[in-house]
PDB file of N, CA and C in Angstrom:
ATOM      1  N   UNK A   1     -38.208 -45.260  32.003  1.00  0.00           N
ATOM      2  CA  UNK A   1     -37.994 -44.430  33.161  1.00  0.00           C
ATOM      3  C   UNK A   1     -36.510 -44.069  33.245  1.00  0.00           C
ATOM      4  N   UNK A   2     -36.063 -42.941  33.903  1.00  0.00           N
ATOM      5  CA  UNK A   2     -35.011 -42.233  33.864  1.00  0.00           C
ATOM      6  C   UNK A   2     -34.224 -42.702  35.004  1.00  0.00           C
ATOM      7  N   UNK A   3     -33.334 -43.181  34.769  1.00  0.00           N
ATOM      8  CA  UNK A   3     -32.350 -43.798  36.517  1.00  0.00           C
ATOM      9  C   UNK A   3     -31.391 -42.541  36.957  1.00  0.00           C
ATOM     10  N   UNK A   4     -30.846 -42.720  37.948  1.00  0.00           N
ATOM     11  CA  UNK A   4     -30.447 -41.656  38.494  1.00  0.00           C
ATOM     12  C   UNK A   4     -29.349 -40.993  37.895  1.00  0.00           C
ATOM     13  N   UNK A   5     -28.953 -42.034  37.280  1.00  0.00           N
ATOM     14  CA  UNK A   5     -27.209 -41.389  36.492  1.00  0.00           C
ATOM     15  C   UNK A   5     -27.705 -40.747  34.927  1.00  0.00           C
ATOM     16  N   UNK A   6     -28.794 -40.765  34.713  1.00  0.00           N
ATOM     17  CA  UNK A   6     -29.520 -39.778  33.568  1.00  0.00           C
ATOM     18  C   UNK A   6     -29.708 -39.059  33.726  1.00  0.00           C
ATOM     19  N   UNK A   7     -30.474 -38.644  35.023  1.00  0.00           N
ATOM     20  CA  UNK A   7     -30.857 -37.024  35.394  1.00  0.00           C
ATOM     21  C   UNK A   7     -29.752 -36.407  36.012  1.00  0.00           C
ATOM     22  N   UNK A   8     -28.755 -37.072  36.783  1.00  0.00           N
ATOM     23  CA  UNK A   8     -27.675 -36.107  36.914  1.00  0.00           C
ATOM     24  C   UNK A   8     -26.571 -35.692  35.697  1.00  0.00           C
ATOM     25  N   UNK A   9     -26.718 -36.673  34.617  1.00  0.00           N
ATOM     26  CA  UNK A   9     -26.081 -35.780  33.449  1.00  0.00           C
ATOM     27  C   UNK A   9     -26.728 -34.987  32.770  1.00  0.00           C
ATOM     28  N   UNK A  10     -28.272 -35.008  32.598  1.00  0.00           N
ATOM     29  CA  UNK A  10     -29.191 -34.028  32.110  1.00  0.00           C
ATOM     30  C   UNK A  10     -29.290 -32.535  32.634  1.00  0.00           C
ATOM     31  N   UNK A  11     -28.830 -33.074  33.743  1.00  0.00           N
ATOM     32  CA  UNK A  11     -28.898 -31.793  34.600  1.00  0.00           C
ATOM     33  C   UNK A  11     -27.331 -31.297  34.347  1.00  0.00           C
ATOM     34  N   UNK A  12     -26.507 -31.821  34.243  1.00  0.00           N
ATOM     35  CA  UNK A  12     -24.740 -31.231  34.272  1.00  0.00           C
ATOM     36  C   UNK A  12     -24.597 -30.634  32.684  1.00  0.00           C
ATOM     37  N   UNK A  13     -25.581 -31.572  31.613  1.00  0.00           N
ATOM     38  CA  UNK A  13     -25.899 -30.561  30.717  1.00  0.00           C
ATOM     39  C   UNK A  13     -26.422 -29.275  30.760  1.00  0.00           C
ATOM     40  N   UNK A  14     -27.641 -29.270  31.107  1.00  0.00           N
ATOM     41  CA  UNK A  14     -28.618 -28.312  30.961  1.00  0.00           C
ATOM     42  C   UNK A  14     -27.739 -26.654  32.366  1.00  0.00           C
ATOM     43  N   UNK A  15     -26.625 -27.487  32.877  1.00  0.00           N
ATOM     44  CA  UNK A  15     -25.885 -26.251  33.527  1.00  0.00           C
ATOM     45  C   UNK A  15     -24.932 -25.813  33.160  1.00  0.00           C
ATOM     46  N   UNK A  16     -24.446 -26.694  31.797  1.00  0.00           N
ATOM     47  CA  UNK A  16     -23.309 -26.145  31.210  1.00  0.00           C
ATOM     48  C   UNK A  16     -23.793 -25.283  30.038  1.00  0.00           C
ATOM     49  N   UNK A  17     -24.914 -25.415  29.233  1.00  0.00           N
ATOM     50  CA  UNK A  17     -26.105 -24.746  28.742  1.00  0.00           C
ATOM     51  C   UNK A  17     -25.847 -22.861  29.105  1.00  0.00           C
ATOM     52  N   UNK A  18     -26.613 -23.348  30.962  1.00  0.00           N
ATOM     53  CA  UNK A  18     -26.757 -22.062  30.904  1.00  0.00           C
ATOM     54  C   UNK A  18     -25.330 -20.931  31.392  1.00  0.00           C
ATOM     55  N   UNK A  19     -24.368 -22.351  31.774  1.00  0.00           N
ATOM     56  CA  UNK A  19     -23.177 -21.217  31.580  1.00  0.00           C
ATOM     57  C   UNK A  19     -22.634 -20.464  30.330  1.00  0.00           C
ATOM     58  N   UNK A  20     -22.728 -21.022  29.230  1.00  0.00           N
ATOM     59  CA  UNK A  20     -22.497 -20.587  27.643  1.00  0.00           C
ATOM     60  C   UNK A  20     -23.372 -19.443  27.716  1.00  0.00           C
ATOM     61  N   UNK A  21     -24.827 -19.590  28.077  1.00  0.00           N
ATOM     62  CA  UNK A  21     -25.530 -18.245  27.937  1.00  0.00           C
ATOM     63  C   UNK A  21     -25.122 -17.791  28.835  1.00  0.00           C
ATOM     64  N   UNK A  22     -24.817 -17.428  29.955  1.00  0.00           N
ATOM     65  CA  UNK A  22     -24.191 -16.490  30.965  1.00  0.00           C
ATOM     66  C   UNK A  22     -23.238 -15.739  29.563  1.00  0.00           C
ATOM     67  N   UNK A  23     -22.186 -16.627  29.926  1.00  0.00           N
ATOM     68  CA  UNK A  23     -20.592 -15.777  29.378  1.00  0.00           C
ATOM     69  C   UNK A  23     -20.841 -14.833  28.024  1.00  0.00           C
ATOM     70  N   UNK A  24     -22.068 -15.628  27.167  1.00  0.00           N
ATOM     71  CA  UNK A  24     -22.227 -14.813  25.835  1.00  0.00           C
ATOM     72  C   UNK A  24     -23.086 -13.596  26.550  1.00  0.00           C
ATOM     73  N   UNK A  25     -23.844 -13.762  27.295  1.00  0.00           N
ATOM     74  CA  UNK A  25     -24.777 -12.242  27.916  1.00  0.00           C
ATOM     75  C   UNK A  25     -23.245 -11.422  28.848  1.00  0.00           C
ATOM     76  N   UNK A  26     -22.543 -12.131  29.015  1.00  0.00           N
ATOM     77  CA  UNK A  26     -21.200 -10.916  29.629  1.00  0.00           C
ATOM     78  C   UNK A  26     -20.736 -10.011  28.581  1.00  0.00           C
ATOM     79  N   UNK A  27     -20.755 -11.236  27.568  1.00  0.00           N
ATOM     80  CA  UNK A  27     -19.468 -10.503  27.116  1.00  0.00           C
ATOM     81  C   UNK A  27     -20.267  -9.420  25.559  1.00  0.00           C
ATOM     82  N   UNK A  28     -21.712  -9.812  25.371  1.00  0.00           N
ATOM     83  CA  UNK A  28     -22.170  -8.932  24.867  1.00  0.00           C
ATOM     84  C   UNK A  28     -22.966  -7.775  25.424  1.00  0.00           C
ATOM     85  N   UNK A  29     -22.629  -7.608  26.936  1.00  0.00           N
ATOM     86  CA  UNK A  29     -23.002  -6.458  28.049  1.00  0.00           C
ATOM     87  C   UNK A  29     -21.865  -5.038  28.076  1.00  0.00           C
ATOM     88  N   UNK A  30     -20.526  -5.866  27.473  1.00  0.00           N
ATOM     89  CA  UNK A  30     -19.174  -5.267  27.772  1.00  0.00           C
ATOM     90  C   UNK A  30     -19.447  -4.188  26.540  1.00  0.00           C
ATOM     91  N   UNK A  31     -19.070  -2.922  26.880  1.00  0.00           N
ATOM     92  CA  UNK A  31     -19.394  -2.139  25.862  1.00  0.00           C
ATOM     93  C   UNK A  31     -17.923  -2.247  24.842  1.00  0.00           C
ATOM     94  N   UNK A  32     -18.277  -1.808  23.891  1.00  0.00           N
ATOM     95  CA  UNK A  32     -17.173  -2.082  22.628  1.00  0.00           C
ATOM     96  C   UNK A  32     -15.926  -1.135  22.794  1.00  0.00           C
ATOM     97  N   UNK A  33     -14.782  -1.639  22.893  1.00  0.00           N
ATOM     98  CA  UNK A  33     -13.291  -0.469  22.997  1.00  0.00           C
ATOM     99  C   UNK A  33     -13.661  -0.106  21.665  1.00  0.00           C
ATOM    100  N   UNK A  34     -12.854   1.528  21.378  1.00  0.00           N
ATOM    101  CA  UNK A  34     -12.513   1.801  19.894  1.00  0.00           C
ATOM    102  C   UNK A  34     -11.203   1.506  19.542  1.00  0.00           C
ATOM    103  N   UNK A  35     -11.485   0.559  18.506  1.00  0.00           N
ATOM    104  CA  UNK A  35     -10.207   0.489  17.818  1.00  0.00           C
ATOM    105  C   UNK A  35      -9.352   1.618  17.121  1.00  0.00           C
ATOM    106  N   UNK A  36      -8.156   1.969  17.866  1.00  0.00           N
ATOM    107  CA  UNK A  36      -7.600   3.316  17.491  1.00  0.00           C
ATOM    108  C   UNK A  36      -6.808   3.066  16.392  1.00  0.00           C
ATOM    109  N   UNK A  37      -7.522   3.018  14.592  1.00  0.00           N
ATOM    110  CA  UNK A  37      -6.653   2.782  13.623  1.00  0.00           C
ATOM    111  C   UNK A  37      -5.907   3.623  13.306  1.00  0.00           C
ATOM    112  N   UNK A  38      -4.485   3.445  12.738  1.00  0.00           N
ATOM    113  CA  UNK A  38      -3.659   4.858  12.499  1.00  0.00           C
ATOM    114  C   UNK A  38      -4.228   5.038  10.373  1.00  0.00           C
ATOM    115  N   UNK A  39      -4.320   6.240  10.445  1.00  0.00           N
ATOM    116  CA  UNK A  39      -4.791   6.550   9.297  1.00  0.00           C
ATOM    117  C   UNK A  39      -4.157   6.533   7.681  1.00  0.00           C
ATOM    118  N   UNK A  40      -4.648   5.676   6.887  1.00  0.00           N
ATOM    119  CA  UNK A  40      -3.499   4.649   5.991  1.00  0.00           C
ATOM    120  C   UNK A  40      -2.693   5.333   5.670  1.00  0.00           C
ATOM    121  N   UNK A  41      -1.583   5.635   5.154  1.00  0.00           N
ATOM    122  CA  UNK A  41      -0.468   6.242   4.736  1.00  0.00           C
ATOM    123  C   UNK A  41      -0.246   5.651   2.981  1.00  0.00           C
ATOM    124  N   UNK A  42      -0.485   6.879   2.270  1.00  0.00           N
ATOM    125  CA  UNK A  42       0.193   6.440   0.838  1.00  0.00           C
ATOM    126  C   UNK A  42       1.094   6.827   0.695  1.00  0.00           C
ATOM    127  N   UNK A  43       2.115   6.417   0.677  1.00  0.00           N
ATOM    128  CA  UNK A  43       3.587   6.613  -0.176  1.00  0.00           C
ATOM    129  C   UNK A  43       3.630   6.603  -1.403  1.00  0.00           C
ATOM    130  N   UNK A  44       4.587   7.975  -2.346  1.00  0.00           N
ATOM    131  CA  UNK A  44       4.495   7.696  -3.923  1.00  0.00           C
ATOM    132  C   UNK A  44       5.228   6.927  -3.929  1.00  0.00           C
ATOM    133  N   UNK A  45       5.706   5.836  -5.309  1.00  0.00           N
ATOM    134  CA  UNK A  45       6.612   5.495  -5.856  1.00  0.00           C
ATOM    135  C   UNK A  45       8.004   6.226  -5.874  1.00  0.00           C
ATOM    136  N   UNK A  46       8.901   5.654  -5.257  1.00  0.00           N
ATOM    137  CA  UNK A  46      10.386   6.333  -5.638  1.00  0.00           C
ATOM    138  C   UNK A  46      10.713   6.256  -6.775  1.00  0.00           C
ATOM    139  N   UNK A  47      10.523   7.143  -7.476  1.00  0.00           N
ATOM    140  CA  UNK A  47      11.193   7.387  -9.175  1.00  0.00           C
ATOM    141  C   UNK A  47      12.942   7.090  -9.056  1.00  0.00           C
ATOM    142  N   UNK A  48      13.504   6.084 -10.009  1.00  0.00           N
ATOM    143  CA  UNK A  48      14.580   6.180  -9.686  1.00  0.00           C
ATOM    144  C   UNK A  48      14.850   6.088 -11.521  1.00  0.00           C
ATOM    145  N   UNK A  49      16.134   5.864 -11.194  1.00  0.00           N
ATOM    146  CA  UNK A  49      16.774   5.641 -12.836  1.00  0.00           C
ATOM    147  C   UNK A  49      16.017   4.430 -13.396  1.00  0.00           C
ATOM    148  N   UNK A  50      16.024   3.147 -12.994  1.00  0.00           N
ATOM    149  CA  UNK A  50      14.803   2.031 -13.409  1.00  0.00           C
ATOM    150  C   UNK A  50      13.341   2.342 -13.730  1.00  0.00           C
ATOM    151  N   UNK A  51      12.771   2.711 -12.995  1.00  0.00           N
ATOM    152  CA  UNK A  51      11.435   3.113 -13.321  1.00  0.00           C
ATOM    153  C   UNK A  51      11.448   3.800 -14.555  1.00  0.00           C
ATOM    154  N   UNK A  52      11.797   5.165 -14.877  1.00  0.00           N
ATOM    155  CA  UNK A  52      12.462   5.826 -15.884  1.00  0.00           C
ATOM    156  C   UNK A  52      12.691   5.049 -17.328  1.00  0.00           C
ATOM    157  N   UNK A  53      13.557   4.263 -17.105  1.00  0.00           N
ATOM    158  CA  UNK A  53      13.724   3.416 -17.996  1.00  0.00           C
ATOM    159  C   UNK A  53      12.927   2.164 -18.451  1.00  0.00           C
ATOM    160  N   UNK A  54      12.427   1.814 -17.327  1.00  0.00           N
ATOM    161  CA  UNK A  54      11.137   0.724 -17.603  1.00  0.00           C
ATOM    162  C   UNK A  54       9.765   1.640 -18.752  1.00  0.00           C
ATOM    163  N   UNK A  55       9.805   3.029 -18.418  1.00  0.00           N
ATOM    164  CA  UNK A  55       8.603   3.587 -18.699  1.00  0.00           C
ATOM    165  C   UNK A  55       9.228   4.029 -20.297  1.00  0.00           C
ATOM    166  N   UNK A  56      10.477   4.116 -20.466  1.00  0.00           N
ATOM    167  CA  UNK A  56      10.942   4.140 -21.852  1.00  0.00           C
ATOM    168  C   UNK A  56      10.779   3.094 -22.754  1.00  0.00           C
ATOM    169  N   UNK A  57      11.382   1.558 -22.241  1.00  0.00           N
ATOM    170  CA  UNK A  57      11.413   0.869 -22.804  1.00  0.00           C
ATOM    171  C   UNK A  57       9.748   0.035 -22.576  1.00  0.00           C
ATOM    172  N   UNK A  58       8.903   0.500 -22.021  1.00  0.00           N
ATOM    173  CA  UNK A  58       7.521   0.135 -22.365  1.00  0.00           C
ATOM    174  C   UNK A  58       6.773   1.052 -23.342  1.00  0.00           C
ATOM    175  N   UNK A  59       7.157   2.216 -23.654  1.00  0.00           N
ATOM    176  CA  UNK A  59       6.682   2.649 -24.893  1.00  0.00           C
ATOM    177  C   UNK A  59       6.980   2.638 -26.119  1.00  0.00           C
ATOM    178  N   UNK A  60       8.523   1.727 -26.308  1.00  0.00           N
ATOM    179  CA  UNK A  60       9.022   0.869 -27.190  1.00  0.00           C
ATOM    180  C   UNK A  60       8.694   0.400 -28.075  1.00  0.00           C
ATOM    181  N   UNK A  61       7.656  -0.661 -27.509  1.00  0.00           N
ATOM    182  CA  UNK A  61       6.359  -2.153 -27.869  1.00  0.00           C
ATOM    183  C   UNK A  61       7.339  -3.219 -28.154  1.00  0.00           C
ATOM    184  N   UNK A  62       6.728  -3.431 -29.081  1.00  0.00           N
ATOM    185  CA  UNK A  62       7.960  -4.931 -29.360  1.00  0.00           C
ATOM    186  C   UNK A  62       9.146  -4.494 -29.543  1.00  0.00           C
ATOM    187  N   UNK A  63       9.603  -3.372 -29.789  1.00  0.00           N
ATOM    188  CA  UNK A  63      10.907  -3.382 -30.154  1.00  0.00           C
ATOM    189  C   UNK A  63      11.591  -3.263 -29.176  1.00  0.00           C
ATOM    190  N   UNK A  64      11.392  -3.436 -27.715  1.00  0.00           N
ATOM    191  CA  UNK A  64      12.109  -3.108 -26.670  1.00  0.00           C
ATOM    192  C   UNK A  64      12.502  -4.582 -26.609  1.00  0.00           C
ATOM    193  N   UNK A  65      12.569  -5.738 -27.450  1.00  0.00           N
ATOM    194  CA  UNK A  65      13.077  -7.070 -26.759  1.00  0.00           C
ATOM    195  C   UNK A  65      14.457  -6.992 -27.875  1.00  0.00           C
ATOM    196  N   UNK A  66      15.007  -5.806 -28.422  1.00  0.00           N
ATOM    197  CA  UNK A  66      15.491  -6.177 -29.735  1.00  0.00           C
ATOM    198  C   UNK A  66      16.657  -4.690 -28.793  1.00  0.00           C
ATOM    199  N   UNK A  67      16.560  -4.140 -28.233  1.00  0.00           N
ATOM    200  CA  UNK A  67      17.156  -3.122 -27.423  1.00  0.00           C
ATOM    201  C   UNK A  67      17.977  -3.595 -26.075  1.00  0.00           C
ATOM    202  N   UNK A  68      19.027  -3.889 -25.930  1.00  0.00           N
ATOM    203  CA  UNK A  68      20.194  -4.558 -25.311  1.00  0.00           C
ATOM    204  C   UNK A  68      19.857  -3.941 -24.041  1.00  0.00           C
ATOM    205  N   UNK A  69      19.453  -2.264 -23.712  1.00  0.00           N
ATOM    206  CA  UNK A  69      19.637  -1.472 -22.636  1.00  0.00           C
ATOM    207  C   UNK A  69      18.123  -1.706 -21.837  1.00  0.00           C
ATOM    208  N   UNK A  70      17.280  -2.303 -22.565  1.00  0.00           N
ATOM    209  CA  UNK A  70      16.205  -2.715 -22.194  1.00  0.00           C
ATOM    210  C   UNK A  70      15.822  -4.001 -22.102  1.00  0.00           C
ATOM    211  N   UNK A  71      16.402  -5.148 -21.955  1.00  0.00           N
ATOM    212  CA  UNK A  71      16.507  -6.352 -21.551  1.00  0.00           C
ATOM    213  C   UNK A  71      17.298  -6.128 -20.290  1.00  0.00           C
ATOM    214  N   UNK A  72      18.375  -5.319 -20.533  1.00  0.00           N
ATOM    215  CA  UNK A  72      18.811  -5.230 -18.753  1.00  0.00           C
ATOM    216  C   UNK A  72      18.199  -4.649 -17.871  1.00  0.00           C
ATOM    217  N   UNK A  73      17.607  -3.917 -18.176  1.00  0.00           N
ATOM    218  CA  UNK A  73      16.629  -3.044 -17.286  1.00  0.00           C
ATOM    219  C   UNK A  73      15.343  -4.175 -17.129  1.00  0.00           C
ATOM    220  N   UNK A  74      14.576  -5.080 -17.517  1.00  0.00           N
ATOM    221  CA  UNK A  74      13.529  -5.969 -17.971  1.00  0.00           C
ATOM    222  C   UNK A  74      14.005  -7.169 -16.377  1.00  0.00           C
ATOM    223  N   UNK A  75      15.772  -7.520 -16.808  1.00  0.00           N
ATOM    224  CA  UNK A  75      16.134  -8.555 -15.901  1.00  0.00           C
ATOM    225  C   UNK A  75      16.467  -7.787 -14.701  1.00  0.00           C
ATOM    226  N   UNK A  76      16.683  -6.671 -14.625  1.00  0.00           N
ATOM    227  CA  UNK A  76      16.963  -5.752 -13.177  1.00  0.00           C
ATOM    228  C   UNK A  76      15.695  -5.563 -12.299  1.00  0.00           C
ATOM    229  N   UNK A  77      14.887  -5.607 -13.346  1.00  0.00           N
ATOM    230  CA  UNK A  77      13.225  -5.178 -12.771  1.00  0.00           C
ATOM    231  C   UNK A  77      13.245  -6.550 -12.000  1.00  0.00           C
ATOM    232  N   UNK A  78      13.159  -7.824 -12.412  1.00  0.00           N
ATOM    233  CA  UNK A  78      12.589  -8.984 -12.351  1.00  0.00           C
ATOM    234  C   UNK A  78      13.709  -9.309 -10.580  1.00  0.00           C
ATOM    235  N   UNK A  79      15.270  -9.010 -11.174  1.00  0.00           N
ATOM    236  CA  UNK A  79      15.354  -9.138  -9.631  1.00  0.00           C
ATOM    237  C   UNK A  79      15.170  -8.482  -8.290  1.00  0.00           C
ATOM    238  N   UNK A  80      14.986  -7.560  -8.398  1.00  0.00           N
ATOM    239  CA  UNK A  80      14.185  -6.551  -7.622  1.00  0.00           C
ATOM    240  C   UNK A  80      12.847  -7.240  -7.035  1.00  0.00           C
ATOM    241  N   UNK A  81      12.423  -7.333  -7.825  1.00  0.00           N
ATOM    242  CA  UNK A  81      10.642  -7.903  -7.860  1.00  0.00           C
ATOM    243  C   UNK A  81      10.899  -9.276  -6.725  1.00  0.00           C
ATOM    244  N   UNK A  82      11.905 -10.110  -7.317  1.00  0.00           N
ATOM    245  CA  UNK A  82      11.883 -11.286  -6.423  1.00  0.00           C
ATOM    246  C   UNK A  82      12.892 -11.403  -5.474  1.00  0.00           C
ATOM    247  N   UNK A  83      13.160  -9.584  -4.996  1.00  0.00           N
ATOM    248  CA  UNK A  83      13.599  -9.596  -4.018  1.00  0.00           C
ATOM    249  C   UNK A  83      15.434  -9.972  -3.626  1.00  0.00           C
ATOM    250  N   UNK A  84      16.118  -9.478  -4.643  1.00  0.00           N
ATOM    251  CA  UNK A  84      17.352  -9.937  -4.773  1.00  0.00           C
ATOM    252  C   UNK A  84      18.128  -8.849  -4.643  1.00  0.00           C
ATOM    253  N   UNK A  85      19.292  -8.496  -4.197  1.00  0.00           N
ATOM    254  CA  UNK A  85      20.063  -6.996  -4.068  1.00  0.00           C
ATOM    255  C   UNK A  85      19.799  -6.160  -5.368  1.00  0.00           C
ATOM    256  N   UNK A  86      19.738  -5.185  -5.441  1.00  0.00           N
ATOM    257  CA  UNK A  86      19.253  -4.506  -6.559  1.00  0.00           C
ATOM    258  C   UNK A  86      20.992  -4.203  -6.856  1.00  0.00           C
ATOM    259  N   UNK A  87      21.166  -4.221  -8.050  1.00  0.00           N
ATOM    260  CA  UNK A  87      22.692  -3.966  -8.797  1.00  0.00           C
ATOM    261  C   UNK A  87      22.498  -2.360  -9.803  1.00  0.00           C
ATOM    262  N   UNK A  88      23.427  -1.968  -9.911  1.00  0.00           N
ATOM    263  CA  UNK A  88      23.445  -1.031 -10.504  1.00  0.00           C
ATOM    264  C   UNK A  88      22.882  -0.938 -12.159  1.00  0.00           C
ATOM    265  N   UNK A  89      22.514   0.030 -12.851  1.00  0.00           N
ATOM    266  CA  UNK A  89      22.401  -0.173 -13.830  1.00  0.00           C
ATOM    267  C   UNK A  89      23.316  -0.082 -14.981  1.00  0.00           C
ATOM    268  N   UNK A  90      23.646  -0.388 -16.088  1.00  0.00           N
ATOM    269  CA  UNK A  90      24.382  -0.216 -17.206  1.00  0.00           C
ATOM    270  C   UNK A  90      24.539   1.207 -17.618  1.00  0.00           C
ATOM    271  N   UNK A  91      25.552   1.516 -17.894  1.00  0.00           N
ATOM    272  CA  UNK A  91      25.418   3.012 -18.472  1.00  0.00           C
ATOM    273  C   UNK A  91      24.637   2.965 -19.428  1.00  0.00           C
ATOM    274  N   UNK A  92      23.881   4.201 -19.762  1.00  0.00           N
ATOM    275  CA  UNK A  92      23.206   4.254 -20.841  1.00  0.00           C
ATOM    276  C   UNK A  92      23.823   4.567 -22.370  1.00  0.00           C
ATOM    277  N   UNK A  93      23.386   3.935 -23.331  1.00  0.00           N
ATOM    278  CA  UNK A  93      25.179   4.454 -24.432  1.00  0.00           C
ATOM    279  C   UNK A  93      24.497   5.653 -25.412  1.00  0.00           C
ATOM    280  N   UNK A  94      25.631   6.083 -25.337  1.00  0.00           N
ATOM    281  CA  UNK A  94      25.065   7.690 -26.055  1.00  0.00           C
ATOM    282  C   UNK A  94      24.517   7.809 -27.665  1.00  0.00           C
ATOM    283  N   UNK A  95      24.086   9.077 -27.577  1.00  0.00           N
ATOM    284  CA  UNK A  95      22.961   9.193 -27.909  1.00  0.00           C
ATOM    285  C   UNK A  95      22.977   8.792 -29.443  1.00  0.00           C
ATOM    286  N   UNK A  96      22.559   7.944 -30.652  1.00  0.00           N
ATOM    287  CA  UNK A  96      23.002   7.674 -31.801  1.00  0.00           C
ATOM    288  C   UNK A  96      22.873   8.521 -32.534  1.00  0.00           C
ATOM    289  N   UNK A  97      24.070   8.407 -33.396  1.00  0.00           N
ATOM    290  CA  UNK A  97      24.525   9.732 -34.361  1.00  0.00           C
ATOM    291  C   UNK A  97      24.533   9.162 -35.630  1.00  0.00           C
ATOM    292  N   UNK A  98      23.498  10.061 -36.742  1.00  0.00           N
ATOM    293  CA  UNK A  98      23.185   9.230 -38.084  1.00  0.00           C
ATOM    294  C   UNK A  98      24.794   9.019 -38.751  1.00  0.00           C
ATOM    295  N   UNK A  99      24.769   8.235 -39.382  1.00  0.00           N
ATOM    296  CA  UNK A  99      25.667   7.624 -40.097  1.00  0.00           C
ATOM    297  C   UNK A  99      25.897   8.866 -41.533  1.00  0.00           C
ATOM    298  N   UNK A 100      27.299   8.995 -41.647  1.00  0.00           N
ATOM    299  CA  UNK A 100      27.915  10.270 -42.775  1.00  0.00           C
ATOM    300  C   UNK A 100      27.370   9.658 -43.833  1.00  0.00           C
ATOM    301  N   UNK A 101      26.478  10.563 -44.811  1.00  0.00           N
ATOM    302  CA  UNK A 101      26.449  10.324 -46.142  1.00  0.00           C
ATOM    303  C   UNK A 101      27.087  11.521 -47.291  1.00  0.00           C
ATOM    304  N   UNK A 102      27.505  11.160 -47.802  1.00  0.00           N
ATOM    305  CA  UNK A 102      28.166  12.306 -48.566  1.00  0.00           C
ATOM    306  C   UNK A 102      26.995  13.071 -49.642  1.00  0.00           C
ATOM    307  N   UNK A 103      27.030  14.467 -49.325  1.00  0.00           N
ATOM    308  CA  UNK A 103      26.154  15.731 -49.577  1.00  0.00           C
ATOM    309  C   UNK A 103      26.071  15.320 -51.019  1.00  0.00           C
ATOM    310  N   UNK A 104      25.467  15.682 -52.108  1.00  0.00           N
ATOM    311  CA  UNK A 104      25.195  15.871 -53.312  1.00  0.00           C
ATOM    312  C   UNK A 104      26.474  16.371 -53.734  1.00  0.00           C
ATOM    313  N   UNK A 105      27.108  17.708 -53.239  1.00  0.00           N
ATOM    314  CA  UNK A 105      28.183  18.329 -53.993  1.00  0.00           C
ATOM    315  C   UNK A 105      29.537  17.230 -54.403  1.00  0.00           C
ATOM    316  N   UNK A 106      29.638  16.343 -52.958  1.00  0.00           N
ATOM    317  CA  UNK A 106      30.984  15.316 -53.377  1.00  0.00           C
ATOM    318  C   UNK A 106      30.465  14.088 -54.299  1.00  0.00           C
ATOM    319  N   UNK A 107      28.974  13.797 -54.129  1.00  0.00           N
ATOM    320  CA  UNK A 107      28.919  12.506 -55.375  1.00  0.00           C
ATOM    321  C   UNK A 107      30.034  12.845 -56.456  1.00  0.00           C
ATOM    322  N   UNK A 108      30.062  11.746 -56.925  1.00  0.00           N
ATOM    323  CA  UNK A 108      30.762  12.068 -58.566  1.00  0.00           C
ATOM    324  C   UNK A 108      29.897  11.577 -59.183  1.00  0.00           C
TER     325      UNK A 108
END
């Protein structure tokens, strides 16, 4: 048999029960706000002198680890990436000029 201090917590349950269903029947009565999203924005890439040069020295292949102007550009990328003041780049060194061989006429 049930003593009195059972049915008054059965009952303080069974009213906290139906307050949970109350508040969930409120608050699924409340009609839905629209969420006013702002509409995504793509930004291109800023082409700068790095990029440029990253896209040179990636069509390289291996030989871009053997290219001095492209290891700096490789470690410029990397601090950038992890967020470090970006530094200027190296001049680029001009453009290579084949080496003089002497024409047929001066052989001896």
């Amino acid at each position: 048999m049930l003593g009195r201090s059972d049915i008054f917590r059965a009952a303080a349950i069974v009213a906290l029960i139906a307050c949970f269903v109350a508040a969930l029947a409120a608050i699924n009565r409340r009609p839905a706000a629209p969420v006013a999203e702002p509409p995504p924005t793509v930004t291109a890439p800023a082409t700068d002198d790095l990029t440029a040069e990253l896209h040179r020295c990636s069509a390289l292949g291996p030989a871009d680890a053997e290219d001095a102007r492209c290891v700096a550009v490789w470690e410029e990328n990397r601090r950038r990436f992890f967020g470090r003041p970006a530094r200027p780049l190296p001049p680029s060194p001009p453009a290579a000029v084949a080496p003089a061989t002497p024409s047929s006429g001066e052989a001896r």
